[in-house]
C-alpha atoms as a PDB file:
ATOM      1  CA  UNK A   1     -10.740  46.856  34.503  1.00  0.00           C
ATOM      2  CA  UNK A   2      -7.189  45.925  33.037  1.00  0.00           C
ATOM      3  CA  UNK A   3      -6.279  44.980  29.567  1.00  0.00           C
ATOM      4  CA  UNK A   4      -5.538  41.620  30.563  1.00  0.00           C
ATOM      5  CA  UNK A   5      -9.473  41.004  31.755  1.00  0.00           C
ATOM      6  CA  UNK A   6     -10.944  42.456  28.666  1.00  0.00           C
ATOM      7  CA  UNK A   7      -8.964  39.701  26.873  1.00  0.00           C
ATOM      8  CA  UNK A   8     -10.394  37.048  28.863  1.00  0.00           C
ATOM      9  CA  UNK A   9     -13.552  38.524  28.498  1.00  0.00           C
ATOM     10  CA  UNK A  10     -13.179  38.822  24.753  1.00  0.00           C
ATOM     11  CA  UNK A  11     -11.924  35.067  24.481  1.00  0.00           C
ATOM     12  CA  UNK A  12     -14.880  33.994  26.801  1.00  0.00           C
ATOM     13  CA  UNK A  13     -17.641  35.618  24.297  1.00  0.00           C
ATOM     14  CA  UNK A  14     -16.317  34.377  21.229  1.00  0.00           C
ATOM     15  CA  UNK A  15     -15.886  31.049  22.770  1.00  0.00           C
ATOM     16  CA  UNK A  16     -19.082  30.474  23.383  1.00  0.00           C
ATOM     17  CA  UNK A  17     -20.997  31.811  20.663  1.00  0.00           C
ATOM     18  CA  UNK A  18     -19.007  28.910  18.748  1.00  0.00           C
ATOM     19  CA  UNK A  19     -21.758  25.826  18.359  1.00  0.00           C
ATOM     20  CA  UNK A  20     -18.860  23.344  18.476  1.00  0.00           C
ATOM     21  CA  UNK A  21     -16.926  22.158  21.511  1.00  0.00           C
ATOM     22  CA  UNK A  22     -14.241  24.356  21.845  1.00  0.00           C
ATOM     23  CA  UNK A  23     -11.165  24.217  24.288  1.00  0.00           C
ATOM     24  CA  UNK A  24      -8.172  26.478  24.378  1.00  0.00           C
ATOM     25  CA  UNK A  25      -4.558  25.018  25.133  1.00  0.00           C
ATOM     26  CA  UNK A  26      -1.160  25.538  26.059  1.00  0.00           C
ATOM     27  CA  UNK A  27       1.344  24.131  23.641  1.00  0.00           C
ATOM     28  CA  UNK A  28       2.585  21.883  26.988  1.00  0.00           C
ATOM     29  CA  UNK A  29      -1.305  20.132  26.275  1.00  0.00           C
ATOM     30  CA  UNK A  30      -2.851  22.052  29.507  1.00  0.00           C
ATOM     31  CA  UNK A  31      -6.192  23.214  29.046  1.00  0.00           C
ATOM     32  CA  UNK A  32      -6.881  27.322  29.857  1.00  0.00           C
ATOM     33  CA  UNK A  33     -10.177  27.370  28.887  1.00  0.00           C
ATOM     34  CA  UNK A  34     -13.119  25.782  27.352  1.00  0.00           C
ATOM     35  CA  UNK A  35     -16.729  26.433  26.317  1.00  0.00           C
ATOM     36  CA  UNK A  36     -20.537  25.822  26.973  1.00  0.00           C
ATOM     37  CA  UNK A  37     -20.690  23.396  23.887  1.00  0.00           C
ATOM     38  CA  UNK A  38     -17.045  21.739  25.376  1.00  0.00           C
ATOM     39  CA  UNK A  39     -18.837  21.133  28.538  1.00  0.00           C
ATOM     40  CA  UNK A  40     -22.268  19.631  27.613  1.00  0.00           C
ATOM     41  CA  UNK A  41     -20.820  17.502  25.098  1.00  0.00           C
ATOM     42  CA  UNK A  42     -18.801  15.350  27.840  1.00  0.00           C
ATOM     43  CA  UNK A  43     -20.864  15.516  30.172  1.00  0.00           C
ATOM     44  CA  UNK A  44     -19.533  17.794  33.165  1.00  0.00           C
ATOM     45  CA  UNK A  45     -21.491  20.409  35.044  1.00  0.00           C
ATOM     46  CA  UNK A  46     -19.137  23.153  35.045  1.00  0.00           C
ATOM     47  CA  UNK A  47     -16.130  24.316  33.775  1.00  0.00           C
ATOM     48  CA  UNK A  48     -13.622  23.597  36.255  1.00  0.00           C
ATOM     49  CA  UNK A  49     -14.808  20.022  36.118  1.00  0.00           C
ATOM     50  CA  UNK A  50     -13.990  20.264  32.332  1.00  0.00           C
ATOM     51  CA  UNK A  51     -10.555  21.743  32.911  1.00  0.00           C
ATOM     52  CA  UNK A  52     -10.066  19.274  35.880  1.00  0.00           C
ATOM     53  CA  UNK A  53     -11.216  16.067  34.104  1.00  0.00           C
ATOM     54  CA  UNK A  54     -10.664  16.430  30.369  1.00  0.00           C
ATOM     55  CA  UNK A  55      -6.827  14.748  30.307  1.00  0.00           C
ATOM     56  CA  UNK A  56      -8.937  11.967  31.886  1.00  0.00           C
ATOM     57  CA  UNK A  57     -11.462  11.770  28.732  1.00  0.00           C
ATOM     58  CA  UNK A  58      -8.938   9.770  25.754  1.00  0.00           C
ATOM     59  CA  UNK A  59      -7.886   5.951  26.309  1.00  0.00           C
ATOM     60  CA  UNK A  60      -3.834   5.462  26.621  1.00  0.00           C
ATOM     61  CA  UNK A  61      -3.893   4.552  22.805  1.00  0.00           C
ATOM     62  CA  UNK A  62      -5.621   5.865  19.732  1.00  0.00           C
ATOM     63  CA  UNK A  63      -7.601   3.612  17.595  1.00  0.00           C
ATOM     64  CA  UNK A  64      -4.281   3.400  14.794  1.00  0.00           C
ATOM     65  CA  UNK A  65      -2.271   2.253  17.426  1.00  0.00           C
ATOM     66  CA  UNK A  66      -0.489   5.395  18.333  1.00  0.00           C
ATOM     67  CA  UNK A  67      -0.306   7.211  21.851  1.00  0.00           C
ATOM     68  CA  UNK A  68      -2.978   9.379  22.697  1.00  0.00           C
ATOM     69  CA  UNK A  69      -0.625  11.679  24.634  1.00  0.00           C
ATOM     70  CA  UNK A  70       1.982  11.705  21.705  1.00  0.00           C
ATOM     71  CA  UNK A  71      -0.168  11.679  19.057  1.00  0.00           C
ATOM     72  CA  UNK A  72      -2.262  15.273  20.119  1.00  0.00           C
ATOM     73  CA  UNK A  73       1.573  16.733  21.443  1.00  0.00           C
ATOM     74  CA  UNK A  74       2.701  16.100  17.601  1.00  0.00           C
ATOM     75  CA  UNK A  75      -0.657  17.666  16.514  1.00  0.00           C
ATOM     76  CA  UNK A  76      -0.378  20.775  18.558  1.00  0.00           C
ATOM     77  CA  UNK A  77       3.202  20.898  17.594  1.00  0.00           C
ATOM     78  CA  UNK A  78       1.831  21.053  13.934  1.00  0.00           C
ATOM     79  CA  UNK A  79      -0.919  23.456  14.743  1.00  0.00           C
ATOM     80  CA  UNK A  80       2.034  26.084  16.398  1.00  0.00           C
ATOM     81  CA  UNK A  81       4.145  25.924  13.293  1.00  0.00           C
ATOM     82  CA  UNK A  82       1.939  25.675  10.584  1.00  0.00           C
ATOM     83  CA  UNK A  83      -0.831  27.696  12.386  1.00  0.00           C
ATOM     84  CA  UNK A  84      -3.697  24.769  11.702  1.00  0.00           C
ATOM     85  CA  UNK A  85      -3.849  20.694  11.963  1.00  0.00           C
ATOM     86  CA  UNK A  86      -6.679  18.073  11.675  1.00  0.00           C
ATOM     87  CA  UNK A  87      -7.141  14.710  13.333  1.00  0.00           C
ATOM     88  CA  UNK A  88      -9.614  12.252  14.355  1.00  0.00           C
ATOM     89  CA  UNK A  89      -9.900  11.351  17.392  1.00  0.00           C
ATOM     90  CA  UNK A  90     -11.046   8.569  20.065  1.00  0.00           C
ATOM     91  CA  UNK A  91     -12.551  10.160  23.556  1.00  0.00           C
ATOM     92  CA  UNK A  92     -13.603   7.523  26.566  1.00  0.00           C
ATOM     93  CA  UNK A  93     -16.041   8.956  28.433  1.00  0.00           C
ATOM     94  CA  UNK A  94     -16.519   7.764  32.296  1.00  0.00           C
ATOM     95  CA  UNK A  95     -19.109   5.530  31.324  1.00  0.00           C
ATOM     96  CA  UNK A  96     -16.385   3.870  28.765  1.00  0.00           C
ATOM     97  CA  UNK A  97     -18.560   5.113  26.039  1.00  0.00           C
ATOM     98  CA  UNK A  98     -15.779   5.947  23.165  1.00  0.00           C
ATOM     99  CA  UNK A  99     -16.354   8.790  21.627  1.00  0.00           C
ATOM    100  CA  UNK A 100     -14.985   9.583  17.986  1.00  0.00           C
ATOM    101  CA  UNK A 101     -14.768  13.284  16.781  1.00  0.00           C
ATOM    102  CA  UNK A 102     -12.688  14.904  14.618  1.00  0.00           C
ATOM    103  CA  UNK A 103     -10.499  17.726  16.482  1.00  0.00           C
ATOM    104  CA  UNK A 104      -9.268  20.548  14.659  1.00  0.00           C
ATOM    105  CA  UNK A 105      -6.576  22.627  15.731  1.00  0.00           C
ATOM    106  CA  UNK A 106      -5.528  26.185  14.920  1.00  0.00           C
ATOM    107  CA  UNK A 107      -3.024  28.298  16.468  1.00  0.00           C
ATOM    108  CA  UNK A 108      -4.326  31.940  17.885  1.00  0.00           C
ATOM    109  CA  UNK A 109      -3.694  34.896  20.129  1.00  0.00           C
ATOM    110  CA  UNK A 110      -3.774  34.555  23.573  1.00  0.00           C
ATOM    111  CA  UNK A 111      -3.037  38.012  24.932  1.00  0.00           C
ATOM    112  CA  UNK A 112       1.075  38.094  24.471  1.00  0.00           C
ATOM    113  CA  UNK A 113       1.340  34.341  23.560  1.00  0.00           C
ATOM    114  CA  UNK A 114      -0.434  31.890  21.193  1.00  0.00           C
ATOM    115  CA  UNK A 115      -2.723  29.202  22.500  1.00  0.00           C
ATOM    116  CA  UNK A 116      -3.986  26.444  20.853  1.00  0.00           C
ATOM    117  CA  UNK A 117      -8.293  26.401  19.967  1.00  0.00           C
ATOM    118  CA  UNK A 118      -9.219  22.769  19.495  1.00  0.00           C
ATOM    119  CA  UNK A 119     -12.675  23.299  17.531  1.00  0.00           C
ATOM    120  CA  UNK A 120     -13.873  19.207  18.383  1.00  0.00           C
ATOM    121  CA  UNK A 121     -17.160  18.074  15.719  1.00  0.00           C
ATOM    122  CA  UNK A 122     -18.982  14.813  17.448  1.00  0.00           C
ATOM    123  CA  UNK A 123     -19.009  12.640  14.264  1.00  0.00           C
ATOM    124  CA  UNK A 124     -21.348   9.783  15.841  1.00  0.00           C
ATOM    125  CA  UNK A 125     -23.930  11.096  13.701  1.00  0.00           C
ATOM    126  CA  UNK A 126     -22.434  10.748  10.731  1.00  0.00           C
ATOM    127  CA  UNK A 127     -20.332   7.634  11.483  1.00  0.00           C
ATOM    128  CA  UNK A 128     -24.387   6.452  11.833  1.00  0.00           C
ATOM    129  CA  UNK A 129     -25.240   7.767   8.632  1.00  0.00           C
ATOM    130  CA  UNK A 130     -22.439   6.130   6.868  1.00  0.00           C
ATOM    131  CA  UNK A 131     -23.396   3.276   8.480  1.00  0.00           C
ATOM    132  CA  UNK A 132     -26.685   3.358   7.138  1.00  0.00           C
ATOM    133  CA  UNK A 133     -25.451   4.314   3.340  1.00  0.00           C
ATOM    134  CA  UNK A 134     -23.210   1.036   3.192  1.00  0.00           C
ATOM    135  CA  UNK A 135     -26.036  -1.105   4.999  1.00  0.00           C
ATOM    136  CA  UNK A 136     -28.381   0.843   2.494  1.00  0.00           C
ATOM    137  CA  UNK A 137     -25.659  -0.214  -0.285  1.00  0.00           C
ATOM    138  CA  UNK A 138     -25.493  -3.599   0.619  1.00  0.00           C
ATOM    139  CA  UNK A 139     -28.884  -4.348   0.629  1.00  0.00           C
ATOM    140  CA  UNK A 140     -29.643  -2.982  -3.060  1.00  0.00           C
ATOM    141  CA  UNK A 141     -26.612  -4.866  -4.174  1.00  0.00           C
ATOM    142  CA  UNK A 142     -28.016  -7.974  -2.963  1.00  0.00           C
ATOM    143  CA  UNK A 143     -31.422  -7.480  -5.211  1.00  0.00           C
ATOM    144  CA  UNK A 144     -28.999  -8.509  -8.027  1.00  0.00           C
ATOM    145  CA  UNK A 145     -27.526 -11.581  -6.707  1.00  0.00           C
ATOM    146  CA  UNK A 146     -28.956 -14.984  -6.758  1.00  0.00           C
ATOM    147  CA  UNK A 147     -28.346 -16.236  -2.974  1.00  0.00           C
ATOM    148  CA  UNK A 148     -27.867 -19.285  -3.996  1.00  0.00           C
ATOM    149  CA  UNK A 149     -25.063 -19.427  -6.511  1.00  0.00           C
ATOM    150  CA  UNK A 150     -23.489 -15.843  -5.083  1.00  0.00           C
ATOM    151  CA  UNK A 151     -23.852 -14.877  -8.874  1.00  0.00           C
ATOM    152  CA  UNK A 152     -25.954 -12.119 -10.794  1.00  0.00           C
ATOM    153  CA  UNK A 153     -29.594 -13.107 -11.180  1.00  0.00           C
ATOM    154  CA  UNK A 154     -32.555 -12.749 -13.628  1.00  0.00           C
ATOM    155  CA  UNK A 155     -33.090  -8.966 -12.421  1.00  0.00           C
ATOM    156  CA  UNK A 156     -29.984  -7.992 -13.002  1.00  0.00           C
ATOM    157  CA  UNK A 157     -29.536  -9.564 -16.194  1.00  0.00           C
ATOM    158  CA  UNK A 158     -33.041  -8.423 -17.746  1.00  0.00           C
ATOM    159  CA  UNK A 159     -32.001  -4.992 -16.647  1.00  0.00           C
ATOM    160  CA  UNK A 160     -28.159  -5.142 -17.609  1.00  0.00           C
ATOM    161  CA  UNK A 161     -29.384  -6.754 -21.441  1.00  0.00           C
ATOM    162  CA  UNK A 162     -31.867  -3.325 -21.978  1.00  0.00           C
ATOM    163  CA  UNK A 163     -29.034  -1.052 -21.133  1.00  0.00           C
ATOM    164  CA  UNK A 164     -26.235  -3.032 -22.965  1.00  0.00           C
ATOM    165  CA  UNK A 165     -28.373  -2.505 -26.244  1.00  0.00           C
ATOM    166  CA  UNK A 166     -29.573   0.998 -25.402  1.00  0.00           C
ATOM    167  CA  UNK A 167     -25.821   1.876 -25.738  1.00  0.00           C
ATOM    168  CA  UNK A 168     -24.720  -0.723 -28.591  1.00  0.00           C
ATOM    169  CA  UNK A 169     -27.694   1.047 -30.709  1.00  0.00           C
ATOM    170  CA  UNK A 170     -26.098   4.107 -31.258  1.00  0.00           C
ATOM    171  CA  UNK A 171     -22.674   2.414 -32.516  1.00  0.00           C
ATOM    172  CA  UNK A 172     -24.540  -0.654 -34.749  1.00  0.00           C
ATOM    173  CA  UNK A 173     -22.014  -2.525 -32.153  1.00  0.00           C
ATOM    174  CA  UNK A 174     -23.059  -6.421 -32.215  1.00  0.00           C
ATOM    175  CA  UNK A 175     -23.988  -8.550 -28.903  1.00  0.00           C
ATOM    176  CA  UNK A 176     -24.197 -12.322 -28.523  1.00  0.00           C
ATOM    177  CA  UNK A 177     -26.189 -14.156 -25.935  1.00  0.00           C
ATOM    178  CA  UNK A 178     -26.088 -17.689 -24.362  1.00  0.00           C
ATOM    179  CA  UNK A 179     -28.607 -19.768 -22.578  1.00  0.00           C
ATOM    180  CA  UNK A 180     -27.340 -22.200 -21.126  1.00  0.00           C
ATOM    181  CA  UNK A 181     -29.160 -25.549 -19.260  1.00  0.00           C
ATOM    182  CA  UNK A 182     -27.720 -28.363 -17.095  1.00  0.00           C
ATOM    183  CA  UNK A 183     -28.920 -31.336 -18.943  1.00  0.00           C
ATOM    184  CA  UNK A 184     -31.005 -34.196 -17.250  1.00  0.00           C
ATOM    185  CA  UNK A 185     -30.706 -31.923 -13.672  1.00  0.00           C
ATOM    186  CA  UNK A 186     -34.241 -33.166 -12.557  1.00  0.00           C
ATOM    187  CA  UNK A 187     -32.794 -36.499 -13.342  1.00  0.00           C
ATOM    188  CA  UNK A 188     -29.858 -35.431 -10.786  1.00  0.00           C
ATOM    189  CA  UNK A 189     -31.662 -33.800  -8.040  1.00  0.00           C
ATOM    190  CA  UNK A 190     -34.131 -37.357  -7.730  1.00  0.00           C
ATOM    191  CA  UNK A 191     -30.769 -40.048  -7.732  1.00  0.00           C
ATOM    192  CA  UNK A 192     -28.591 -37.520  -5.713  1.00  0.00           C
ATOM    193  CA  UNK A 193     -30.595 -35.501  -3.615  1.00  0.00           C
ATOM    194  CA  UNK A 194     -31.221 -31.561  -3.913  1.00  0.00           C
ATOM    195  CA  UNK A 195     -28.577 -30.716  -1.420  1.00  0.00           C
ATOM    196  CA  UNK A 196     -26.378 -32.271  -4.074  1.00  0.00           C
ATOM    197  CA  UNK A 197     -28.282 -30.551  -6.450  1.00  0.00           C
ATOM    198  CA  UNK A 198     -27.390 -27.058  -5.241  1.00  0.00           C
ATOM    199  CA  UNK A 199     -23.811 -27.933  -4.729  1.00  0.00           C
ATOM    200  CA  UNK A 200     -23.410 -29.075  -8.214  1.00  0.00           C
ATOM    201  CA  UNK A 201     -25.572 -25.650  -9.632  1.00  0.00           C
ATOM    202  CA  UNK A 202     -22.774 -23.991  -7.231  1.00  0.00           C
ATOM    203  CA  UNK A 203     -19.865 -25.173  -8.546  1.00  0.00           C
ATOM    204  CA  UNK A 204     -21.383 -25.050 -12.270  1.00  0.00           C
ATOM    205  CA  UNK A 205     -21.731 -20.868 -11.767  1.00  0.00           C
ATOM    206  CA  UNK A 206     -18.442 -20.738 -10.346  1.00  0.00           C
ATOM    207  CA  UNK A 207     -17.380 -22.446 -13.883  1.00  0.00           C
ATOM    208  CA  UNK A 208     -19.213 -20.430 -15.626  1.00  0.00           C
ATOM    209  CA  UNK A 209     -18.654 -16.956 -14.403  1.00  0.00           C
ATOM    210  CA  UNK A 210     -14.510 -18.092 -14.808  1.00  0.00           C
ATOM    211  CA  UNK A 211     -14.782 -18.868 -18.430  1.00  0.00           C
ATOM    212  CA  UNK A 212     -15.751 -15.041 -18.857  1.00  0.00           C
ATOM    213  CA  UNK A 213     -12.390 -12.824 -18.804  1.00  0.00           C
ATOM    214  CA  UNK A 214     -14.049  -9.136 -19.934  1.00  0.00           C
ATOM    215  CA  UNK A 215     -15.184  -6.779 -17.728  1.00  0.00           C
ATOM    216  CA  UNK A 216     -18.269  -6.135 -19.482  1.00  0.00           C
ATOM    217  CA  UNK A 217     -18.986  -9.458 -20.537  1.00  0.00           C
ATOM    218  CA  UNK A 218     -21.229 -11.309 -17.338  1.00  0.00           C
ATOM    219  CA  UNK A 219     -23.137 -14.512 -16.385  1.00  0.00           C
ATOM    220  CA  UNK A 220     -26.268 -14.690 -14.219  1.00  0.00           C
ATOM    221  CA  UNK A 221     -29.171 -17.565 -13.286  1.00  0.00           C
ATOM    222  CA  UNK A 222     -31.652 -17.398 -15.288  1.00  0.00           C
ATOM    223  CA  UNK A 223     -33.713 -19.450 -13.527  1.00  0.00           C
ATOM    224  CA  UNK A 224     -34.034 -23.492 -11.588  1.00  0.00           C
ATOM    225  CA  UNK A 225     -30.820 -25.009 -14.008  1.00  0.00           C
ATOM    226  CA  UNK A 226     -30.537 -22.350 -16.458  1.00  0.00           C
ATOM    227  CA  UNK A 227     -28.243 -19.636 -16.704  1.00  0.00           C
ATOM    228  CA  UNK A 228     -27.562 -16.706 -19.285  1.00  0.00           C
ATOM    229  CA  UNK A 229     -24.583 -15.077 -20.677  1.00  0.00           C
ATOM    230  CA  UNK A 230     -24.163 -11.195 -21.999  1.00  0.00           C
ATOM    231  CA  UNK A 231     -20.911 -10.655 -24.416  1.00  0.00           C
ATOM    232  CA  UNK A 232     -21.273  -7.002 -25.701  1.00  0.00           C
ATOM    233  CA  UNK A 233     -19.451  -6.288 -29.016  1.00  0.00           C
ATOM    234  CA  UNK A 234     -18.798 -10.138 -29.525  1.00  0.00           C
ATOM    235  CA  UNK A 235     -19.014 -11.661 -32.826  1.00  0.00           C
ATOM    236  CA  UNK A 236     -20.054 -15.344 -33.962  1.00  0.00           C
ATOM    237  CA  UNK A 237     -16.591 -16.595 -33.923  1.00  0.00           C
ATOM    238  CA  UNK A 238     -15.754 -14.803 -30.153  1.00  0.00           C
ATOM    239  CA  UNK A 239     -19.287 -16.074 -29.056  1.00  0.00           C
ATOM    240  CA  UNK A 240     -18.412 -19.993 -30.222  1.00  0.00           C
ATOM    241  CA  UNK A 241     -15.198 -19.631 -28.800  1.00  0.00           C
ATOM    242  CA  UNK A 242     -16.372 -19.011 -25.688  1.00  0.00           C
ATOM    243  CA  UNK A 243     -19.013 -21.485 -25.673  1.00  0.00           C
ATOM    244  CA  UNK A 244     -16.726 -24.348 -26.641  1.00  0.00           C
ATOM    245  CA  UNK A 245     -14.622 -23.312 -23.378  1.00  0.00           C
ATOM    246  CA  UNK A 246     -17.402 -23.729 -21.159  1.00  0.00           C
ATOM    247  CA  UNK A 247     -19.034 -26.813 -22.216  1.00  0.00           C
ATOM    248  CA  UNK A 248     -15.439 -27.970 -21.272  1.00  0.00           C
ATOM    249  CA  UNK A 249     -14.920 -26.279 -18.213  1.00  0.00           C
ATOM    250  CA  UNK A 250     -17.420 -28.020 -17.085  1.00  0.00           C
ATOM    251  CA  UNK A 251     -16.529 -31.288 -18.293  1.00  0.00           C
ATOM    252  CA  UNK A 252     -13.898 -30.970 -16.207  1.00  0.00           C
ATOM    253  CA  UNK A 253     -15.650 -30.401 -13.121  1.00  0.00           C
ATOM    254  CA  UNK A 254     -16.384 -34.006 -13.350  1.00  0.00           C
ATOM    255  CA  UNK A 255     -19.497 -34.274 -11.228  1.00  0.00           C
ATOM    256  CA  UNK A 256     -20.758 -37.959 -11.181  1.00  0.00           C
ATOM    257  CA  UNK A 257     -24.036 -37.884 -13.233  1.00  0.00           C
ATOM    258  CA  UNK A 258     -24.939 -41.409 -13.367  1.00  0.00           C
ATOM    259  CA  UNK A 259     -28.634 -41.015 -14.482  1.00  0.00           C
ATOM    260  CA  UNK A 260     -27.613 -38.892 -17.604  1.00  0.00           C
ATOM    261  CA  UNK A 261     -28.545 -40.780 -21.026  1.00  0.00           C
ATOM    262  CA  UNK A 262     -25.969 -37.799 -22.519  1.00  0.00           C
ATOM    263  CA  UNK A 263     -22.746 -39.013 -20.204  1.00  0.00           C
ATOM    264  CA  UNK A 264     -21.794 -40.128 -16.645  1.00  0.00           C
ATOM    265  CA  UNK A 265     -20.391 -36.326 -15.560  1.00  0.00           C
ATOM    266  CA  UNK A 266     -22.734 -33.489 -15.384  1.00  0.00           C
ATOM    267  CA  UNK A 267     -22.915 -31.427 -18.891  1.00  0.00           C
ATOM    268  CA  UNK A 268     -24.255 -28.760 -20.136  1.00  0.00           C
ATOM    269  CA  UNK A 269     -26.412 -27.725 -23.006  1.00  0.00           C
ATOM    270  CA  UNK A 270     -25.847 -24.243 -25.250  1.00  0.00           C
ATOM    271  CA  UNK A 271     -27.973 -22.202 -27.593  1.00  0.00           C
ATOM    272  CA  UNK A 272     -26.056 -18.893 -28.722  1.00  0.00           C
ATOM    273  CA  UNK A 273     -27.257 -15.971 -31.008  1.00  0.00           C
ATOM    274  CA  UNK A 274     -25.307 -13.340 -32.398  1.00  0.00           C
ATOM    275  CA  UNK A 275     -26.731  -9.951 -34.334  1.00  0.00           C
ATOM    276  CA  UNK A 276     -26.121  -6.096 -35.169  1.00  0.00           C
ATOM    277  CA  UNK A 277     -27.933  -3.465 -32.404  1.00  0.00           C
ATOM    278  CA  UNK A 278     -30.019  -1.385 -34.264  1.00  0.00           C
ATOM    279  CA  UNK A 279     -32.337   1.309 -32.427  1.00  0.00           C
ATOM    280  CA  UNK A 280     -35.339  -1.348 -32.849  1.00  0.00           C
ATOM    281  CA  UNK A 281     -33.362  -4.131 -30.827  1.00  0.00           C
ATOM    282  CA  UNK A 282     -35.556  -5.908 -28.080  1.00  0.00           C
ATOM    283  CA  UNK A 283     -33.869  -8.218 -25.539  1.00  0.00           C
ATOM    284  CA  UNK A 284     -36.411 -10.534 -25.958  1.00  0.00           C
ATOM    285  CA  UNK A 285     -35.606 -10.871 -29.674  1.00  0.00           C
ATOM    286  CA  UNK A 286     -32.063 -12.272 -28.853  1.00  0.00           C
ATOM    287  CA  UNK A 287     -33.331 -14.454 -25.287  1.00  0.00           C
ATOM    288  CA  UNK A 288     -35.659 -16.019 -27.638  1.00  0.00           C
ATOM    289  CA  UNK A 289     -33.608 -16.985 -30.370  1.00  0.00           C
ATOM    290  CA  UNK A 290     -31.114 -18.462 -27.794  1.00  0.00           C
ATOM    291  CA  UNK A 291     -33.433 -19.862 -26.460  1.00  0.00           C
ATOM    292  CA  UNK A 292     -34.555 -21.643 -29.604  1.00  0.00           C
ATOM    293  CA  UNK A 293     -30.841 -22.803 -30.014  1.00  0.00           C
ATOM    294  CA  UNK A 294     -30.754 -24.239 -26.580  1.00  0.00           C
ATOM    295  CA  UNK A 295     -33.894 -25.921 -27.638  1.00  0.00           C
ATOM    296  CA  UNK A 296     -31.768 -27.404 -30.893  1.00  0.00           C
ATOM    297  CA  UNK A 297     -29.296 -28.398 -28.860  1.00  0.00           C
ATOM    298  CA  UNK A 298     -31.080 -30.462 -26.311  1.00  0.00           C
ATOM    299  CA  UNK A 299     -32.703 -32.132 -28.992  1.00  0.00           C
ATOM    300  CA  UNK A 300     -29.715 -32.886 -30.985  1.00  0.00           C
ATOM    301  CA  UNK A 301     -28.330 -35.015 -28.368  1.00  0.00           C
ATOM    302  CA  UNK A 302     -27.128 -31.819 -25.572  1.00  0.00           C
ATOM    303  CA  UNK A 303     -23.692 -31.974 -24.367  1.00  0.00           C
ATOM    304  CA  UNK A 304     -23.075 -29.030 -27.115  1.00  0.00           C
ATOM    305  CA  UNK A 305     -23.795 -25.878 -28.683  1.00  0.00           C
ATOM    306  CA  UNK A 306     -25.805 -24.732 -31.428  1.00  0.00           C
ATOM    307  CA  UNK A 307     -25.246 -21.095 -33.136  1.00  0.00           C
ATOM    308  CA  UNK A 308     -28.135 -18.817 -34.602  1.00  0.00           C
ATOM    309  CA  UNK A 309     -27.814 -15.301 -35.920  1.00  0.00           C
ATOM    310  CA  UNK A 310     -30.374 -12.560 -35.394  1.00  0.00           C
END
């Protein structure tokens, strides 16, 4: 048997014993040879249909646009001079089925000449499983989103308030908390209607979650008309501030409220607490004392805010 045989031979065994497609190429993109997983994986029945059909297997472009002819040439150029290159790739199979896999290429002996092995990894699998991570993803986000107002909701804020102190207990870092209710909005929803009514709780979110400018500071639904704002490491004086801005955001949304005994706009009412995080902290401690504040103001005429410390 001559030399030249037992290199085919040799090529042959180790190019099957690979578990990924595998083809061998001339640097002019002709295909010499190819293995077992190279032919079951398209879908031929032999390997001279392989060798006969594969130039037949990738649509005239790539999925970025570029040529599918130029685009392996330049890769196979790499591979020659820098012995290896990687690419993704788009295959059509005769049933137009595209097929993406990521092709890489690396440059080795072929008796007295290099070839080209193109070592090709189906990645349908785990374009699937990525799929399923960000649909995965998607749906937990949604647990902490009110679908209504498209901002965070009562979950995410009871859980977001425990974890805020948790880590403002072992500074003695201060938090402040506002409740905040849309006064006479039962009044609303019977003269305007409750499609009105979730417009106008719509548009009061969007004011809301505006007014806040830090990224740790956030505004969720509490609940029906109510809402709830977390401002780690604010003060009294940071807290006010920022209450004073939203009762006049939305002022200035200017939503007819004509059955309001407060004033003819849509307002809103405010209770705020402030206090030190200690190790003992509760969240209910500070919801509760906001809450009594909204309480004041409502019964002080709403249309304001009211300030408590903790």
């Amino acid at each position: 048997m001559s030399r030249f045989s037992k290199d085919e031979d040799r090529i042959q065994i180790s190019l099957d014993a690979i578990p990924l497609s595998c083809q061998l190429w001339t640097r002019a993109y002709k295909i010499i040879d190819c293995n077992e997983s190279a032919i079951e994986l398209f879908g031929f029945n032999n390997k001279q249909e392989f060798i006969n059909g594969y130039s037949g297997m990738s649509p005239k472009y790539q999925p970025d646009g570029q040529l599918s002819y130029e685009k392996m040439q330049k890769s196979i150029d790499e591979a020659y001079e820098e012995g290896r290159s990687c690419l993704d790739w788009t295959h059509q199979l005769p049933d137009d089925t595209l097929l993406p896999v990521e092709i890489t290429l690396v440059r080795v002996q072929n008796n007295n000449d290099y070839a080209i092995a193109g070592f090709t990894k189906d990645v349908r699998q785990i374009k699937k499983m990525e799929s399923s991570i960000h649909r995965l993803e998607s749906e937990s986000e949604k647990i902490y989103f009110d679908p209504l107002t498209g901002i965070l909701n009562r979950r995410y804020f009871d859980e977001a308030l425990n974890r805020v102190l948790k880590t403002l207990s072992r500074s003695g870092g201060v938090i402040s908390v506002l409740m905040i209710d849309i006064d006479f909005f039962k009044n609303y929803n019977d003269m305007y209607g409750h499609n009105a009514g979730d417009n106008t709780l719509k548009l009061v979110a969007e004011a809301l979650t505006n007014s806040v400018t830090r990224a740790d500071d956030f505004v969720a639904r509490y609940g029906g008309e109510e809402f709830a704002v977390v401002l780690p490491n604010t003060d009294e004086d940071g807290a006010r501030l920022l209450a004073d801005n939203m009762l006049e955001n939305i002022r200035e949304l200017s939503i007819p409220h004509e059955n309001s005994s407060t004033a003819k706009i849509v307002t809103v009412s405010i209770g705020v607490t402030t206090g030190k995080v200690h190790p003992r902290s509760r969240a209910d401690d500070f919801i509760i004392r906001a809450d009594e504040m909204l309480y004041t103001s409502k019964q002080g005429g709403r249309n304001m805010t009211t300030f408590g410390r903790l």
